[in-house]
Protein backbone atom coordinates (compact mmCIF):
# COMPACT_ATOMS: atom_id res chain seq x y z
CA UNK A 1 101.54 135.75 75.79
CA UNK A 2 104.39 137.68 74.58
CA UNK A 3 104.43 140.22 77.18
CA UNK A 4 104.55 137.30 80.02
CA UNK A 5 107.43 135.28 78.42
CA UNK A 6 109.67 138.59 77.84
CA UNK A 7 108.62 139.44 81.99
CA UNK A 8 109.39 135.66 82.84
CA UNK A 9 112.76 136.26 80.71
CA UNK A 10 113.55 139.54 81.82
CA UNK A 11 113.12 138.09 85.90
CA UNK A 12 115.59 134.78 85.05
CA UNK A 13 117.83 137.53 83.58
CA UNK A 14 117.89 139.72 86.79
CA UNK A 15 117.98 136.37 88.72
CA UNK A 16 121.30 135.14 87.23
CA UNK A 17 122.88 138.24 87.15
CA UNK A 18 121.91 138.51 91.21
CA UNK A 19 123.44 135.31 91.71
CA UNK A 20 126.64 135.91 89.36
CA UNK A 21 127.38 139.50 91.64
CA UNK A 22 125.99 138.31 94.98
CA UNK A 23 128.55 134.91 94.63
CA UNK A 24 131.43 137.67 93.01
CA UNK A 25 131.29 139.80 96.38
CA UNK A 26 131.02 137.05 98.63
CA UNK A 27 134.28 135.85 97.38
CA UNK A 28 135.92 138.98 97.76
CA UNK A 29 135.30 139.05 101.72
CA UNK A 30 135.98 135.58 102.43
CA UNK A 31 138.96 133.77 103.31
CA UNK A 32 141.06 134.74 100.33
CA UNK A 33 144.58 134.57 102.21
CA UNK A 34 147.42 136.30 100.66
CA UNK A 35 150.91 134.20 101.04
CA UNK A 36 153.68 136.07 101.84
CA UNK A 37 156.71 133.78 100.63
CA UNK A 38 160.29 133.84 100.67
CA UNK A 39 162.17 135.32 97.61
CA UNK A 40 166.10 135.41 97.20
CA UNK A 41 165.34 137.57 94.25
CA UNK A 42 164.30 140.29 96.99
CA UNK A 43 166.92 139.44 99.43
CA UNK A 44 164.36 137.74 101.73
CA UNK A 45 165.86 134.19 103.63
CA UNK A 46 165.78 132.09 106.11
CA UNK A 47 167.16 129.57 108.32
CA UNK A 48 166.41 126.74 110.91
CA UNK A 49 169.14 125.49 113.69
CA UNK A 50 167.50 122.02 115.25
CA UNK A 51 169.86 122.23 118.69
CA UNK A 52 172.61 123.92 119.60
CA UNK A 53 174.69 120.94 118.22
CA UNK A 54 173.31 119.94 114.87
CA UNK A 55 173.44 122.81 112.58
CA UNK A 56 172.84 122.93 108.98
CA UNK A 57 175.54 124.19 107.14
CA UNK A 58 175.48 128.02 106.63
CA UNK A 59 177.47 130.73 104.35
CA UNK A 60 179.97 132.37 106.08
CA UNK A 61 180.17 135.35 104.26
CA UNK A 62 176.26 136.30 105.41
CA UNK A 63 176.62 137.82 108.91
CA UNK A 64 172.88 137.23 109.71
CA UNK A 65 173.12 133.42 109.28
CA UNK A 66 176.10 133.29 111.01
CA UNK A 67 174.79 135.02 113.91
CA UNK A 68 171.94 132.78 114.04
CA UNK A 69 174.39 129.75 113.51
CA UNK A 70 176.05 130.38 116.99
CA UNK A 71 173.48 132.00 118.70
CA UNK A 72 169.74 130.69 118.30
CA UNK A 73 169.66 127.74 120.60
CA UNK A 74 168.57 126.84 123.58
CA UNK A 75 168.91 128.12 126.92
CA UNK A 76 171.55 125.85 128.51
CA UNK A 77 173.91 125.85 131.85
CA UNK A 78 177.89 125.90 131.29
CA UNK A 79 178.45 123.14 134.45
CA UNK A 80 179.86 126.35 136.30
CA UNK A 81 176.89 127.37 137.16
CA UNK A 82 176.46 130.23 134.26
CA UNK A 83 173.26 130.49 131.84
CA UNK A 84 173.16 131.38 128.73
CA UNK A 85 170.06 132.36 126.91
CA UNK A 86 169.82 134.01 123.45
CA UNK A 87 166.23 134.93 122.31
CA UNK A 88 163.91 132.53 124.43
CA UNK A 89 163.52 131.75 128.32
CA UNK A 90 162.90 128.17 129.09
CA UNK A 91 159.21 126.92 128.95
CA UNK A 92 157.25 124.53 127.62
CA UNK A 93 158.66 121.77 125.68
CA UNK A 94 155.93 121.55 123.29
CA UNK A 95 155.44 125.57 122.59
CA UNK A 96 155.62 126.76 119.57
CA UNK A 97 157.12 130.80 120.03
CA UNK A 98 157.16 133.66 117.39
CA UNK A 99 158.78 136.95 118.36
CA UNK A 100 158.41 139.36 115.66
CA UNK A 101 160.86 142.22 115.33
CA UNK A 102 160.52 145.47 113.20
CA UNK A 103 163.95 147.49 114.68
CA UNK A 104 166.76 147.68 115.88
CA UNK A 105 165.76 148.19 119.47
CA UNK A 106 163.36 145.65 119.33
CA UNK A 107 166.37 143.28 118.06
CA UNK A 108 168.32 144.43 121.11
CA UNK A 109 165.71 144.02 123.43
CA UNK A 110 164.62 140.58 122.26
CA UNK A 111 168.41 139.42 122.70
CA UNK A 112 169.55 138.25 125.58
CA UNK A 113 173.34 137.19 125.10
CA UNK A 114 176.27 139.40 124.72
CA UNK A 115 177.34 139.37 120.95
CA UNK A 116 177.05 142.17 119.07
CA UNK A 117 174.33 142.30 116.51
CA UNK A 118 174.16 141.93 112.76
CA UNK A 119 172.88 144.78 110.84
CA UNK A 120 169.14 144.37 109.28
CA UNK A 121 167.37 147.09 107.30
CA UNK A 122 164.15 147.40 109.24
CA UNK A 123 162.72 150.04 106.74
CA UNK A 124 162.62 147.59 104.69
CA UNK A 125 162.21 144.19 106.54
CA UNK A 126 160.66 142.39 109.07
CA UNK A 127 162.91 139.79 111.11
CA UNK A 128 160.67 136.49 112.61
CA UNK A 129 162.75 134.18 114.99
CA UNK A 130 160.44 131.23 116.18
CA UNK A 131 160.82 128.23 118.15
CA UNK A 132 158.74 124.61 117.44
CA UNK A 133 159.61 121.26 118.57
CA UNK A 134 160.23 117.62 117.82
CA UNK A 135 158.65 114.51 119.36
CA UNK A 136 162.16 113.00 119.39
CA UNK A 137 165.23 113.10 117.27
CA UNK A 138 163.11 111.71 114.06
CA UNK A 139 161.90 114.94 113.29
CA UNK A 140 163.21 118.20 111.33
CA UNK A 141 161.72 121.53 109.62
CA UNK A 142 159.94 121.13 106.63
CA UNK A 143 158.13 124.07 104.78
CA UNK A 144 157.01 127.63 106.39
CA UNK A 145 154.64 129.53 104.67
CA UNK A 146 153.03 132.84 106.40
CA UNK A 147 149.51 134.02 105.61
CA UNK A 148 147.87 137.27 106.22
CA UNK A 149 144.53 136.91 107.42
CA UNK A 150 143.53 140.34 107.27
CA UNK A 151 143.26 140.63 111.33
CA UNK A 152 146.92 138.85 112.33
CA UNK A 153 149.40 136.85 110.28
CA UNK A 154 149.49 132.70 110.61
CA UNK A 155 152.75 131.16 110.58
CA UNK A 156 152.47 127.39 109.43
CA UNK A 157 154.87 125.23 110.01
CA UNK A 158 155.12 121.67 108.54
CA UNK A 159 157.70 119.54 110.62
CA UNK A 160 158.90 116.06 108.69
CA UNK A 161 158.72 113.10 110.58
CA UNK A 162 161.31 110.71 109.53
CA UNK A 163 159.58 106.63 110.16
CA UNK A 164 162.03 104.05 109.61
CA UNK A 165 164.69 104.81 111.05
CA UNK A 166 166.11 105.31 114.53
CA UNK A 167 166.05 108.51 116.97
CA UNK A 168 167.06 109.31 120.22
CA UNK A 169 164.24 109.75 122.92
CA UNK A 170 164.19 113.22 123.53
CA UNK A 171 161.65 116.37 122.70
CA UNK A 172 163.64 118.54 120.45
CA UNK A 173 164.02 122.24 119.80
CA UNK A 174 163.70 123.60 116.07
CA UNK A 175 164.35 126.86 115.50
CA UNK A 176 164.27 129.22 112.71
CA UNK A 177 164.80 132.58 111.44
CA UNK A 178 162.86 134.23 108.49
CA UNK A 179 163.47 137.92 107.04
CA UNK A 180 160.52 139.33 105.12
CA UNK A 181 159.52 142.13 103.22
CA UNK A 182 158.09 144.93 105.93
CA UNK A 183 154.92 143.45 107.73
CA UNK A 184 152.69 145.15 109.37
CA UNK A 185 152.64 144.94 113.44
CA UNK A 186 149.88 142.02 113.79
CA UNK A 187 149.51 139.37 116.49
CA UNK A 188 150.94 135.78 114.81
CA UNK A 189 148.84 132.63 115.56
CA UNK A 190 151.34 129.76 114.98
CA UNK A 191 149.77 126.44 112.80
CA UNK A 192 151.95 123.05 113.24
CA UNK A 193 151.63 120.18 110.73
CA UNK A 194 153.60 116.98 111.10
CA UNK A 195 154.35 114.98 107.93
CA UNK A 196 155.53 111.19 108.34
CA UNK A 197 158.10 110.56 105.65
CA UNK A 198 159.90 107.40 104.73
CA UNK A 199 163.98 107.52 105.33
């Protein structure tokens, strides 16, 4: 009788601990996503420029933000005849675009007006411009947050939808800029969220 309760204990023993490791390594190759997040103690930031006239208010002394001030915006025609594109090609209105840049030539090649370029230390950081979109004039760029799923990156973006109020009739162009830490070279699957918020 002894022998068959200390084999019955002995077997739930080897049972739990089974179940405690099996459940430990299952977590360690599931879909634990790291966030990569913005940190102005590393020199890391961002911006967002909603059209080509509504800007949000920028420092002048940082030349990347005022580059992206004037130039990230959509392609538009002068009236004369003239284009002028900066880093995307006109498509669909409701694309959302990630170009992800890891040098200097990359920067020049992804640039297609005629100002010259801010200097960004690409040992040392990666440079994201992206393009999302509005339903009308009600919405604006909440929170970005990019994930690394082991196989590419996901770039989530929540837009704010503001209810309440009034907004002019038009699909919108949001774009931003984000500098990060070094990433690795990894497609980017883009995520959109809308939010409604009360004005």
């Amino acid at each position: 009788m002894k022998r068959t309760i200390e084999m019955i204990t002995m077997t739930l023993i080897i049972i739990v601990v089974a179940a405690f490791v099996g459940s430990t390594l299952m977590g360690c190759g599931g879909d634990d996503d790291s966030i990569i997040a913005i940190s102005n103690d590393d020199g890391v930031r961002g911006g967002e420029v909603y059209n080509q006239w509504g800007k949000p208010e920028t420092d002048p002394s940082d030349p990347l933000a005022s580059f992206f001030q004037e130039e990230l915006h959509a392609p538009y025609w002068d009236g004369q005849g003239n284009e002028y594109k900066t880093f995307f090609d006109h498509g669909d209105y409701d694309k959302e675009i990630c170009l992800m840049i890891n040098s200097r030539q990359e920067f020049q090649q992804a640039y297609m007006g005629s100002k010259p370029l801010p200097d960004v230390d690409f040992s040392k950081y990666t440079l994201l411009i992206g393009r999302t979109w509005g339903n009308d004039g009600s919405f604006s760029l909440g929170e970005i947050a990019l994930k690394d799923k082991k196989s590419y990156y996901e770039l989530q973006t929540k837009l704010l939808h503001h209810v309440g109020g009034f907004a002019t009739q038009a699909i919108i162009d949001i774009y931003f800029w984000r500098l990060y830490p070094k990433l690795e070279k990894k497609n980017i699957v883009m995520k959109r969220t809308v939010e409604n918020v009360m004005d």
